[in-house]
Protein backbone atom coordinates (compact mmCIF):
# COMPACT_ATOMS: atom_id res chain seq x y z
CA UNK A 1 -40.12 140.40 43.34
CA UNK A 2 -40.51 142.61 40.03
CA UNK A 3 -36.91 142.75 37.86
CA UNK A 4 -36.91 146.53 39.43
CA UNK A 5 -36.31 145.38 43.26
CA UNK A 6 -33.54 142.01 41.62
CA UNK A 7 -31.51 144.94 40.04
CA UNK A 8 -31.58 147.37 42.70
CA UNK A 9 -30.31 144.57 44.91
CA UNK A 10 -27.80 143.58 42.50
CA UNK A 11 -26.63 147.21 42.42
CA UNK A 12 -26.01 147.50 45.84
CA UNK A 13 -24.33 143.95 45.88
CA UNK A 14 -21.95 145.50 43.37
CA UNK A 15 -21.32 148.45 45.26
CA UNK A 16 -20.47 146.96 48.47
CA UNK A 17 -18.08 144.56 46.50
CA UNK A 18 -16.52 147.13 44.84
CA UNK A 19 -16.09 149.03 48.38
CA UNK A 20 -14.28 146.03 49.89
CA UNK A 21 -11.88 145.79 46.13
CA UNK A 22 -10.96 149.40 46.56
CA UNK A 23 -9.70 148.54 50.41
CA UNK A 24 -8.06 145.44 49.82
CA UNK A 25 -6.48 147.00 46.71
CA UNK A 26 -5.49 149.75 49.44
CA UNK A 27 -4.33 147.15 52.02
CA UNK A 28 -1.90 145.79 50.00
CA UNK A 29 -0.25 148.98 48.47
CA UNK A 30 0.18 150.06 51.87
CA UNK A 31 1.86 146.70 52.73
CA UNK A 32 4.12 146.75 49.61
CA UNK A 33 5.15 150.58 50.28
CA UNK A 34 5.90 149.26 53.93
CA UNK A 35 8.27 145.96 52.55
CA UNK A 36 9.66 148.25 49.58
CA UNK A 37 10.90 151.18 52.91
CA UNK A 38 12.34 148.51 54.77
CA UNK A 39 14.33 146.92 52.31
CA UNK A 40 15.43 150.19 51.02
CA UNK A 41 16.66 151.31 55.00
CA UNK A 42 17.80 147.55 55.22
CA UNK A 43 21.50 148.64 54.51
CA UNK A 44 21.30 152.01 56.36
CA UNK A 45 19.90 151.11 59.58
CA UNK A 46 22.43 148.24 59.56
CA UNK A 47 25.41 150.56 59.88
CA UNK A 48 23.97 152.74 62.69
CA UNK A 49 24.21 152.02 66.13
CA UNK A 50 21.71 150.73 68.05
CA UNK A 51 20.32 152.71 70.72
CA UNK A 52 19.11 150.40 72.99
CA UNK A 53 20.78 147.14 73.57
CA UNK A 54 18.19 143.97 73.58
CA UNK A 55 18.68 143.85 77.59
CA UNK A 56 17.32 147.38 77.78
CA UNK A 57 14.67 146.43 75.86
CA UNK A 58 13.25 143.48 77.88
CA UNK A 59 13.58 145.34 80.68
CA UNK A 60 11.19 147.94 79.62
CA UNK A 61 8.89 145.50 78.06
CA UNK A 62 8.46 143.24 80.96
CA UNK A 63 8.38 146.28 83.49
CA UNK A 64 6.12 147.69 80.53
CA UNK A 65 3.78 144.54 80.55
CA UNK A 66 3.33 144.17 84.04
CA UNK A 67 2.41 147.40 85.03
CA UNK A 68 -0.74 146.68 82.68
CA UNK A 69 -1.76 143.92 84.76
């Protein structure tokens, strides 16, 4: 292999890599916004009433999940 082909390889290597930084760097601000809204609503949504009451809830889910069957 001539020094040519070893750095064009070794370009692409580094682009590829720096592909999969920019989405894991994008994974996790995503994930942080997420924590950071639901700590912030934490107090909020624990004041308001719940519409549903866990036994509506398990009804619909295991009506829900057998109808997929």
């Amino acid at each position: 292999m001539t020094v040519e082909v070893d750095l064009k390889e070794m370009k692409d290597l580094l682009c590829m890599l720096n592909k999969k930084v920019d989405l894991l760097i994008e994974n996790r601000e995503t994930v942080s916004s997420m924590s950071f809204v639901e700590k912030s609503l934490k107090d909020f949504l624990g004041i308001e009433p719940d519409v549903y009451s866990m036994k509506d809830v398990k009804v619909r889910y295991s009506s829900a999940r057998c109808s997929f069957r």
